[in-house]
Protein backbone atom coordinates (compact mmCIF):
# COMPACT_ATOMS: atom_id res chain seq x y z
CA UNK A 1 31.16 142.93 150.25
CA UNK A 2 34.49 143.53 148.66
CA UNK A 3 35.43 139.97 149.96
CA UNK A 4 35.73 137.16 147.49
CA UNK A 5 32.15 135.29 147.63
CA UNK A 6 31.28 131.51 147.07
CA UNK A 7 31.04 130.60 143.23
CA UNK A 8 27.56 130.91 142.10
CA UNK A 9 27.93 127.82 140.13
CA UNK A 10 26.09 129.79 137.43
CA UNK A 11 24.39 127.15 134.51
CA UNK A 12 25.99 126.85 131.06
CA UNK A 13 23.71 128.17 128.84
CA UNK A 14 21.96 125.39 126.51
CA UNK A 15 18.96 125.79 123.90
CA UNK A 16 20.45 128.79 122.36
CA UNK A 17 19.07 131.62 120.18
CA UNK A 18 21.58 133.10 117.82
CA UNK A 19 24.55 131.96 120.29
CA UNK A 20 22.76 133.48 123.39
CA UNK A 21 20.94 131.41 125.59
CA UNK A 22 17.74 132.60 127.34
CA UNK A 23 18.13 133.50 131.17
CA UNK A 24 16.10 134.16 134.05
CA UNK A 25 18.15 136.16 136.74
CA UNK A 26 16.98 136.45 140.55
CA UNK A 27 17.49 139.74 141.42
CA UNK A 28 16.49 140.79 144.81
CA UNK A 29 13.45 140.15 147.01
CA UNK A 30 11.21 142.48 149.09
CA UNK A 31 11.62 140.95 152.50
CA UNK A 32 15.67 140.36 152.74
CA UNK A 33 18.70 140.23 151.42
CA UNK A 34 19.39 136.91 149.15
CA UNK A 35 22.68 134.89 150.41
CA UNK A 36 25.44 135.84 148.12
CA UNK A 37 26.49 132.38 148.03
CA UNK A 38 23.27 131.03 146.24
CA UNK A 39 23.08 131.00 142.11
CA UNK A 40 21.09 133.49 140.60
CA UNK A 41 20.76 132.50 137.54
CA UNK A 42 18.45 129.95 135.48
CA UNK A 43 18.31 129.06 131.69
CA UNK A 44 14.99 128.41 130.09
CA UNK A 45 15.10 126.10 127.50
CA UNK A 46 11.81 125.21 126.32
CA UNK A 47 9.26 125.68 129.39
CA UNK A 48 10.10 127.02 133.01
CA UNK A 49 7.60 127.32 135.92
CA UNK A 50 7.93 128.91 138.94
CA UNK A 51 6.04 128.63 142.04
CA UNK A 52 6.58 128.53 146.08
CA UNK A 53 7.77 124.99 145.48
CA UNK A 54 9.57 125.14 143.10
CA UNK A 55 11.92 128.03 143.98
CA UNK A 56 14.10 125.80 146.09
CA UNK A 57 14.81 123.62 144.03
CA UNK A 58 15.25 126.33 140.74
CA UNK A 59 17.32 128.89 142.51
CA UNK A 60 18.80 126.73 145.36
CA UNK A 61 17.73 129.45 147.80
CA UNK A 62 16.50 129.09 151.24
CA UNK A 63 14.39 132.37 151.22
CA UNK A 64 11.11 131.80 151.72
CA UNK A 65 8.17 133.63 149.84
CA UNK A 66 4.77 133.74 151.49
CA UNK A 67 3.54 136.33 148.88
CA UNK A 68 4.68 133.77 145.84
CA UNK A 69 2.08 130.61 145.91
CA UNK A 70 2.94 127.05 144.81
CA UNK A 71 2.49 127.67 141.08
CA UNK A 72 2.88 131.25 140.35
CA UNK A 73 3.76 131.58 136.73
CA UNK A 74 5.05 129.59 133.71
CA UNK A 75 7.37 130.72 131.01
CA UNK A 76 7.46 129.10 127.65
CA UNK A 77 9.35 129.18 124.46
CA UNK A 78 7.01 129.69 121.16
CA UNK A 79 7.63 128.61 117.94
CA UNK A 80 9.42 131.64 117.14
CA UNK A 81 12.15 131.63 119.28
CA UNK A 82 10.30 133.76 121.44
CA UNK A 83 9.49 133.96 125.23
CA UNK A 84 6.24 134.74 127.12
CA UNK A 85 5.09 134.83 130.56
CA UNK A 86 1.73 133.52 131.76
CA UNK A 87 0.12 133.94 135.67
CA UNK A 88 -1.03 130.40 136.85
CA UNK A 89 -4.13 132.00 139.00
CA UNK A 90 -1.32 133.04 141.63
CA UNK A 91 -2.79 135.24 144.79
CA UNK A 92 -0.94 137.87 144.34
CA UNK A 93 -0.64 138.24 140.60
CA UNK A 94 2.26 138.04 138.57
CA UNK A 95 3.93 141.46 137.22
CA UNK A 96 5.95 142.41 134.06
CA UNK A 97 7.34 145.69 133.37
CA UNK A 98 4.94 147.32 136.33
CA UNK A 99 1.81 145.66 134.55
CA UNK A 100 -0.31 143.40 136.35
CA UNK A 101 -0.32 139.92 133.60
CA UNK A 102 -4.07 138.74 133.20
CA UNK A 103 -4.38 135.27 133.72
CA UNK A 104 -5.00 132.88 131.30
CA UNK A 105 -2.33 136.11 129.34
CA UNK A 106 0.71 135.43 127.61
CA UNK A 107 2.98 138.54 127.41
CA UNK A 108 6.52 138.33 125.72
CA UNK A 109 9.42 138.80 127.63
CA UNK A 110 12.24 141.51 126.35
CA UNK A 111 15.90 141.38 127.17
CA UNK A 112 15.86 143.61 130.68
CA UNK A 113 12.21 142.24 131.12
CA UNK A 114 11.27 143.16 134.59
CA UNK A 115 9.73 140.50 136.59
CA UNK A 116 7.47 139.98 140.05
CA UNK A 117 6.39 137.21 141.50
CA UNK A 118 5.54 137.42 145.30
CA UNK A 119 8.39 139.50 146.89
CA UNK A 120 10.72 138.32 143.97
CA UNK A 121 12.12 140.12 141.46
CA UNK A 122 13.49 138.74 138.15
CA UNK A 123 15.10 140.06 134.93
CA UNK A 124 15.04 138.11 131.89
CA UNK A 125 18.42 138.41 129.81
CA UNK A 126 19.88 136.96 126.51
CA UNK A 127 23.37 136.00 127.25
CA UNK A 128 25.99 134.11 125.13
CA UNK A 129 28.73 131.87 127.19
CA UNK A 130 31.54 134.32 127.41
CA UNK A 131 28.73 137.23 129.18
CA UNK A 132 28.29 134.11 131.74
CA UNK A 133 31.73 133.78 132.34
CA UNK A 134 32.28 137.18 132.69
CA UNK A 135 29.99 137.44 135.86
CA UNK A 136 30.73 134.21 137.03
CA UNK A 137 34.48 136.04 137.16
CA UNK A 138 33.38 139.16 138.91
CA UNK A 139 30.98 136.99 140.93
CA UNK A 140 33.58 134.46 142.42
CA UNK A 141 36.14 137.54 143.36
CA UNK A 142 34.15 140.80 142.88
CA UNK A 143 36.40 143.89 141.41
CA UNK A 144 34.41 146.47 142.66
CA UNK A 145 32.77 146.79 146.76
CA UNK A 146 29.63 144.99 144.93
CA UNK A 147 29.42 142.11 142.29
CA UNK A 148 27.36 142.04 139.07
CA UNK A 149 24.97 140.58 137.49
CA UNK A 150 25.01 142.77 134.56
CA UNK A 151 26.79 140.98 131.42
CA UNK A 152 27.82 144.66 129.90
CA UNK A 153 29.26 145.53 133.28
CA UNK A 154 31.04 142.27 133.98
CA UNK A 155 32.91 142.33 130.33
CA UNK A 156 33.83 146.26 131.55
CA UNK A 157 35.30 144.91 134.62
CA UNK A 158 37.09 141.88 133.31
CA UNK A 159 39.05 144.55 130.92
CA UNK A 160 40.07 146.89 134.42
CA UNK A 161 40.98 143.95 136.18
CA UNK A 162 43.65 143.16 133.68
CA UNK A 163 44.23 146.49 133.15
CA UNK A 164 45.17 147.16 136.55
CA UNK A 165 48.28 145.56 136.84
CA UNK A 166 49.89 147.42 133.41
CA UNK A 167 50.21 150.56 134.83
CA UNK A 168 48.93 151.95 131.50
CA UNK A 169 46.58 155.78 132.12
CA UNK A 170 43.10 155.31 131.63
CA UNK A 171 39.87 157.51 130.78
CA UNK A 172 36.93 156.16 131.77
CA UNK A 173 33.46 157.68 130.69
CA UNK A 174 29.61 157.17 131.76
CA UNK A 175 27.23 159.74 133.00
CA UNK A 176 27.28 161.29 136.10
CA UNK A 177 26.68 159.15 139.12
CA UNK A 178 27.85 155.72 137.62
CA UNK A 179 30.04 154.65 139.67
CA UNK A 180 33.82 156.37 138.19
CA UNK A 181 35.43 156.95 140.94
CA UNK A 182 34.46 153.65 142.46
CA UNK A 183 36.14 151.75 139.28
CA UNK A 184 39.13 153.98 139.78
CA UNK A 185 39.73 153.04 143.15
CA UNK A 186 39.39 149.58 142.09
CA UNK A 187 41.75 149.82 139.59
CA UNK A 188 44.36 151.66 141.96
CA UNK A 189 43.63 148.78 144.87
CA UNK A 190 44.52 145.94 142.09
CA UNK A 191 47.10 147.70 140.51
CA UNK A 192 49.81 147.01 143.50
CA UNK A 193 51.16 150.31 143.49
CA UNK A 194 51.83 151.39 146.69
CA UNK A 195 51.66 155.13 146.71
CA UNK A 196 48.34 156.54 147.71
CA UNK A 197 45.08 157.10 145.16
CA UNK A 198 44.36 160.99 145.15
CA UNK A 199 41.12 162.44 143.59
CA UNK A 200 40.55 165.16 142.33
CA UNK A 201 37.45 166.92 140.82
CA UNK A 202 38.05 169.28 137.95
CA UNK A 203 35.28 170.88 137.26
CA UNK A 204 35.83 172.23 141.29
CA UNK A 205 39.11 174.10 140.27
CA UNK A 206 38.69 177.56 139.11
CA UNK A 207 40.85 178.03 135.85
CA UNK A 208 43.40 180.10 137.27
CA UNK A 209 44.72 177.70 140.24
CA UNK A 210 44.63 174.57 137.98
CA UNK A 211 48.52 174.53 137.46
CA UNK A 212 49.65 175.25 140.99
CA UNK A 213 47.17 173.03 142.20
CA UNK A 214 47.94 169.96 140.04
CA UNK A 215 51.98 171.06 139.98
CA UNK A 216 51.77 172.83 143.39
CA UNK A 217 54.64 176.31 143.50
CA UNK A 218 57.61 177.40 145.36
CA UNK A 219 57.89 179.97 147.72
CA UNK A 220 57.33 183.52 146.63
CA UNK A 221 55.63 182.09 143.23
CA UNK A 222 53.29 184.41 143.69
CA UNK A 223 52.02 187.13 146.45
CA UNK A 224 50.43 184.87 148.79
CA UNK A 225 52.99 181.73 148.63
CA UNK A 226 55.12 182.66 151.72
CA UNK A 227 55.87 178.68 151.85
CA UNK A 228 56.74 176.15 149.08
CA UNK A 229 53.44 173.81 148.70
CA UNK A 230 53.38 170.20 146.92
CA UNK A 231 51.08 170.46 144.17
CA UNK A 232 48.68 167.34 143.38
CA UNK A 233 50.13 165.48 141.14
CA UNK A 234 53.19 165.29 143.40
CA UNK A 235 51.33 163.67 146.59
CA UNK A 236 50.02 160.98 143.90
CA UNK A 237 53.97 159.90 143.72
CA UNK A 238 54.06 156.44 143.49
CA UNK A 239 50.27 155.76 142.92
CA UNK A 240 47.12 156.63 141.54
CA UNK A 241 46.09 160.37 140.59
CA UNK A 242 42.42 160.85 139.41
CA UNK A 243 41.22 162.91 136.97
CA UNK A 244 37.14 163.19 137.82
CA UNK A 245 35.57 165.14 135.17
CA UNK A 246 38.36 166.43 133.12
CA UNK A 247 36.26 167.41 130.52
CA UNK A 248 35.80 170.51 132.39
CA UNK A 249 39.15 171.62 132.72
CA UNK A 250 40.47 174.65 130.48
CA UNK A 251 42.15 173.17 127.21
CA UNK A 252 45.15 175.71 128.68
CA UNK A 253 45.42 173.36 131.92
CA UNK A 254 44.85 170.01 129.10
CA UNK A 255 47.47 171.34 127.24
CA UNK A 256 50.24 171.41 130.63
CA UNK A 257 48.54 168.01 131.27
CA UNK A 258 48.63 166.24 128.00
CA UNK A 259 53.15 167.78 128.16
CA UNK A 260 53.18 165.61 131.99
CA UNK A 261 51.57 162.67 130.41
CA UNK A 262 54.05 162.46 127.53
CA UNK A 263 57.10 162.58 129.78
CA UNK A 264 56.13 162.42 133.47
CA UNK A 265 58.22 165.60 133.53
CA UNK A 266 56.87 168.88 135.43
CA UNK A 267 57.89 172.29 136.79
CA UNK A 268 56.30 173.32 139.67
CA UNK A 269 55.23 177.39 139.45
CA UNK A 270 58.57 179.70 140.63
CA UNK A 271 61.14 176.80 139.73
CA UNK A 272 62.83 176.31 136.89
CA UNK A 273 63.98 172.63 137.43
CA UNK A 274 61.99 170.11 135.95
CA UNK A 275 61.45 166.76 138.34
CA UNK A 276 59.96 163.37 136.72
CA UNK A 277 57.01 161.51 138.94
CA UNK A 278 55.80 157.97 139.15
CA UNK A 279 52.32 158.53 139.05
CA UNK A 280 49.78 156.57 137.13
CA UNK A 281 46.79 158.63 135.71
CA UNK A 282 43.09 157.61 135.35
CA UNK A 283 40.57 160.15 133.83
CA UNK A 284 36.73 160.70 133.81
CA UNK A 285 34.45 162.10 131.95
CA UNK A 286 30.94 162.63 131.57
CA UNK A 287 31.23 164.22 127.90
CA UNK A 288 31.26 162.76 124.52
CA UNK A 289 34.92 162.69 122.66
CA UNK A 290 34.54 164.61 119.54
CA UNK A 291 37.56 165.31 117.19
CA UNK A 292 36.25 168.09 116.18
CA UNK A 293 36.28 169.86 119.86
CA UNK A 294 40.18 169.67 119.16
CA UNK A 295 40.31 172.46 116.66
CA UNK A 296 42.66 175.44 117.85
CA UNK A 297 39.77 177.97 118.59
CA UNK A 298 37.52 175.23 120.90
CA UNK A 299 37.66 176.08 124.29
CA UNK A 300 35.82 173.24 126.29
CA UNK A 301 34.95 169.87 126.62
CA UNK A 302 37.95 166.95 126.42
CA UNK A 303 40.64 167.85 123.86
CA UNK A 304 40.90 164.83 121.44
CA UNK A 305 44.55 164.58 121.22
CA UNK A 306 44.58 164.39 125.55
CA UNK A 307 41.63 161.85 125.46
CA UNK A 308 44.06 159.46 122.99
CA UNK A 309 47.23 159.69 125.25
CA UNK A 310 44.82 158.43 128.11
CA UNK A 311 43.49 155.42 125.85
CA UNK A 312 42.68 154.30 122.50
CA UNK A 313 39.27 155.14 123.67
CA UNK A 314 37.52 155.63 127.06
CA UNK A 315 35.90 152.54 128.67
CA UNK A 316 32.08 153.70 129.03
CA UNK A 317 30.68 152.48 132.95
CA UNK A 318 26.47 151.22 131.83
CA UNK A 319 24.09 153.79 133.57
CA UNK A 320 22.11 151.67 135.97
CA UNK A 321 18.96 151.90 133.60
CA UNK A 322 20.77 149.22 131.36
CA UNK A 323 21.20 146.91 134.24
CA UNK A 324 18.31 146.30 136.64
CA UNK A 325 19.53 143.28 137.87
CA UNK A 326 22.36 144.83 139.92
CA UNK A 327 19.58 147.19 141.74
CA UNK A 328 18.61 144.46 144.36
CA UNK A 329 22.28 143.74 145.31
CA UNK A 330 23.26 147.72 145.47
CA UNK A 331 19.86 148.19 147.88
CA UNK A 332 21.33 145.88 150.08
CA UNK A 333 24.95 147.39 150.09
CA UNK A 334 23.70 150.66 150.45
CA UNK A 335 20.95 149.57 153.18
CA UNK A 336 24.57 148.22 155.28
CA UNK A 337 21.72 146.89 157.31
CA UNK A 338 18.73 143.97 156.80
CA UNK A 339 15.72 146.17 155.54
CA UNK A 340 12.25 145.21 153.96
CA UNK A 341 10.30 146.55 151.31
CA UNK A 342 6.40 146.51 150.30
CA UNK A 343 6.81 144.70 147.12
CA UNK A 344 5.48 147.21 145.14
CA UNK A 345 7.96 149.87 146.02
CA UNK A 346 10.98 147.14 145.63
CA UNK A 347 8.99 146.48 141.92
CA UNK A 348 9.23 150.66 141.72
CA UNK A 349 13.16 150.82 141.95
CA UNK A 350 13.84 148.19 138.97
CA UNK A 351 11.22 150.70 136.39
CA UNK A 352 12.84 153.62 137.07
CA UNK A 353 15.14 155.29 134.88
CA UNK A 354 17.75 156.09 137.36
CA UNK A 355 19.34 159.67 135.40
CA UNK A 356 21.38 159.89 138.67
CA UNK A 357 22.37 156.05 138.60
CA UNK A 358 23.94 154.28 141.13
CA UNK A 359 24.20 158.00 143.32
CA UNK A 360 20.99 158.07 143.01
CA UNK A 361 19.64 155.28 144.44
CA UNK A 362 21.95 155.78 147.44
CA UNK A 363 20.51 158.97 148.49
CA UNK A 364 16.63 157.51 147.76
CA UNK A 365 17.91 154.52 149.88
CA UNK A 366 18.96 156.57 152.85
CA UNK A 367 15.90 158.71 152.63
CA UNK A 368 13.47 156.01 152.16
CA UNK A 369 14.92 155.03 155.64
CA UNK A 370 14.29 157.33 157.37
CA UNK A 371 10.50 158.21 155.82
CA UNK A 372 9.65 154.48 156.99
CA UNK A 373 10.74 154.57 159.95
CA UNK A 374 11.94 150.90 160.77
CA UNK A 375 8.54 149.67 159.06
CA UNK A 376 8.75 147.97 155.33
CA UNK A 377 9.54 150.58 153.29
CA UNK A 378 6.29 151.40 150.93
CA UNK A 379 5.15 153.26 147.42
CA UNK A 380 4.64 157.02 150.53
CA UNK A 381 8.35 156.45 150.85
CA UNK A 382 9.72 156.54 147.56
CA UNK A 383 10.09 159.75 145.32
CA UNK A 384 6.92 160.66 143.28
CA UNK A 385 8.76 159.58 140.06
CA UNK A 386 9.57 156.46 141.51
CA UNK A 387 6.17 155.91 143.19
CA UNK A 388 4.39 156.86 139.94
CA UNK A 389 5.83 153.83 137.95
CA UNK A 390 4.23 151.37 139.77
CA UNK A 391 0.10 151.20 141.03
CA UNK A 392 -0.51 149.87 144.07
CA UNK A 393 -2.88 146.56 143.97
CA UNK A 394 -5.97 147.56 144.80
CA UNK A 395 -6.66 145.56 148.55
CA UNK A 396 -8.10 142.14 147.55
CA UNK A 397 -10.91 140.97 149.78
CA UNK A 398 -8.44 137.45 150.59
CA UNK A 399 -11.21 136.92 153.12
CA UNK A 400 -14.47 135.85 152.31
CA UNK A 401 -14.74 133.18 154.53
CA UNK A 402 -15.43 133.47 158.25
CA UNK A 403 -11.86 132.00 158.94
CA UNK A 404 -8.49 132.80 157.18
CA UNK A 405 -6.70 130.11 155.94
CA UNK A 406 -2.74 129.84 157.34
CA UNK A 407 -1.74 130.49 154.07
CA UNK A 408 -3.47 133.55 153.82
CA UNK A 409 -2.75 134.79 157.33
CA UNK A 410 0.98 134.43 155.56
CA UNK A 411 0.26 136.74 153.06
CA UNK A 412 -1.51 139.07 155.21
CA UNK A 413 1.30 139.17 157.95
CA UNK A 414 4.15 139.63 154.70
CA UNK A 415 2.09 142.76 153.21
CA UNK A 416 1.88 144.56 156.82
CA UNK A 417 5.34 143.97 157.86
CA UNK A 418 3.59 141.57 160.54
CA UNK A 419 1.98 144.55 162.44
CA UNK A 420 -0.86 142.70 163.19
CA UNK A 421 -3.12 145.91 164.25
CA UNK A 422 -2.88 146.60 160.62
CA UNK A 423 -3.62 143.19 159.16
CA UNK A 424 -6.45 143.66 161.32
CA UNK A 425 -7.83 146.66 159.93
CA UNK A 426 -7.90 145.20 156.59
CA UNK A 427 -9.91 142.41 157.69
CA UNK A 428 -11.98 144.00 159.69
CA UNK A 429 -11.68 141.40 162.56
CA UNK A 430 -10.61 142.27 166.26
CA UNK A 431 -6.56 142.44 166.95
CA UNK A 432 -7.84 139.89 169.51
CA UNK A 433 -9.06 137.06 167.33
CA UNK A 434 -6.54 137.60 165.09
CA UNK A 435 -3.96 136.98 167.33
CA UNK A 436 -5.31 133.87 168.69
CA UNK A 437 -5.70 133.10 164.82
CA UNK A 438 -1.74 133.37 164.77
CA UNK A 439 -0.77 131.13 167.36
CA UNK A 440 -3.32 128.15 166.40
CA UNK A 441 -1.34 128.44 163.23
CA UNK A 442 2.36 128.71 165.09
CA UNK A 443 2.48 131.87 163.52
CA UNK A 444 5.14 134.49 164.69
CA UNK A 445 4.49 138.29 163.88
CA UNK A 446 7.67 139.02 164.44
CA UNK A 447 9.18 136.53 161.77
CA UNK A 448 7.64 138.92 159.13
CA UNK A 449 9.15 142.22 160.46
């Protein structure tokens, strides 16, 4: 996914609110993965309705959405500059922020508004011009293994991208799980240096082997050094050395640090020659920058005077809370493979609050595999605190009549992952029947797995 992708052709926004236009994003859907070629965005102006129908011809995609019926919802502009949401009588009900919306409702829509219709899954933004432009960038040549959809993330981006090239040090920030390393390693790949990107992790140093790791020793430096070893900083010659969590180095080991970043100069531990590197330095943190910390008697957290040789000030990744709309397209990198969710545990990923982030949902990803066992991926899958955001529909009786309709047999065949011994059971009809049900109505089980 690192690959440049198709432009999105996103819309220019028009019929804007205090320079930000109002814009419905398509963020992922339960059944598949959404072509990363297709737009994913739409403005509402005055009055938008979506529907079966009408989601060709709105989001130019070719996925089709037997859980979504002709005319699902409507949104609408009020008088106030507002935006509300209203369920047209769909099937399957319409959902905002993990709330079923009553028909014949109206429920305003919020900036990271969190919306389901069918298997679909939308986030309503505010976004001026230069946010659009910003993803449209990232979009047409992503910086990072995955593009965004997120405006804050996309302006972040834009600023690496050009920072890349300077060779300048950087200290990013974000809490843990965000993504920091990722970002550095896109920075080092469009940087063009050609030395190699080393990593380390701080906080995983004990104090007392900080300086000959990061400026390695010579022989006999100490009792056990009966050979000369490179130290860190060294192997990063010519490339990219990163600083993960530096925050939780000693403000002794800061101190040598902050004297290398001034003059590239270092003595490695037993020498008394001093040798000058080529290394460019990216730092991360999960801590706040406080002046104050860089009084003479503080003894943790990032000095001050170290944090402003690495930047004017750090460049702070979004935790994934603050941008749902990227959830659907990291599911699917994650996934590496075509996977399928019950709606309501794809609905259950874009409420939660994510305090591990993008980590986070790799790990529930990979388990959630594994629980489900090749079937759609359900609500018994999830993490309680996932699970618990979201209640399950209670099972509609969608047959009353003696016969199910096609389009219901649709719906019932999405929901079960087409198992059809389970559609079944819900119905309360022989597998038989139902199965002969299927093919008078050229329906293929296996189309819905």
């Amino acid at each position: 996914m690192s690959t440049p992708h198709t432009n999105p052709r996103l819309v220019t926004p028009t019929g804007e609110h205090d320079g930000k236009a109002a814009v419905l994003i398509l963020a992922g859907h339960a059944l598949k993965p959404l072509p990363l070629d297709r737009p994913r965005f739409s403005i509402v102006v005055d009055e938008m309705e979506i529907g079966r129908d009408l989601a060709n011809e709105t989001w130019s995609s070719d996925v089709e959405d037997p859980m979504m019926s002709r005319r699902h919802a409507r949104i609408t502009r009020t008088h106030a500059g507002d935006y509300t949401v209203s369920d047209l009588g769909s099937t399957n009900g319409t959902w905002l922020d993990g709330r079923a919306v009553p028909v014949g409702a109206a429920y305003k829509l919020e900036p990271g508004s969190v919306l389901v219709m069918g298997g679909h899954v939308f986030v309503f933004r505010r976004l001026s011009q230069d946010d659009v432009t910003a993803i449209r960038e990232d979009w047409s040549c992503p910086f990072g293994p995955v593009p965004t959809l997120s405006a804050g993330l996309a302006g972040l981006v834009r600023k690496l991208s050009r920072l890349a090239p300077s060779g300048v040090d950087i200290l990013l920030s974000g809490e843990t799980g965000v993504g920091k390393e990722v970002h550095a390693e896109a920075i080092h790949r469009s940087s063009g240096r050609k030395g190699p990107f080393i990593a380390i992790n701080c906080a995983a140093i004990p104090d007392n082997l900080v300086e000959s790791e990061l400026f390695g020793y010579a022989r006999g430096a100490h009792s056990t050094a009966d050979r000369g070893k490179p130290g860190l900083i060294e192997q990063a010659d010519g490339g990219t050395l990163f600083l993960d969590e530096i925050g939780e180095m000693s403000h002794t080991a800061q101190t040598k640090l902050l004297r290398f970043l001034q003059s590239r100069e270092f003595i490695s531990l037993g020498t008394t020659r001093s040798r000058t590197l080529d290394v460019r330095v990216i730092a991360a943190t999960n801590r706040s920058i406080d002046p104050a910390l860089d009084a003479p008697d503080a003894s943790e957290g990032l000095r001050y005077d170290l944090a402003a040789r690495l930047g004017p000030e750090p460049l702070t990744l979004p935790p994934l809370r603050d941008r749902p709309e990227d959830i659907g397209l990291l599911t699917d990198f994650f996934a590496k493979t075509e996977i399928e969710f019950v709606p309501e545990a794809f609905q259950a990923l874009f409420l939660h609050t994510w305090k591990g982030n993008v980590r986070e949902l790799e790990k529930v990803i990979a388990l959630a595999r594994v629980l489900a066992g090749g079937a759609p991926i359900g609500l018994e899958h999830l993490p309680v605190p996932l699970a618990s955001r979201v209640e399950a529909p209670p099972v509609k009786p969608v047959i009353q009549r003696k016969r199910p309709t096609r389009e219901e047999l649709r719906t019932l065949l999405s929901r079960h992952g087409g198992d059809v011994a389970r559609l079944a059971r819900e119905i309360g009809r022989q597998r038989t029947l139902v199965w002969r049900w299927l093919r008078e109505n050229q329906l293929r089980p296996d189309d819905y797995r």
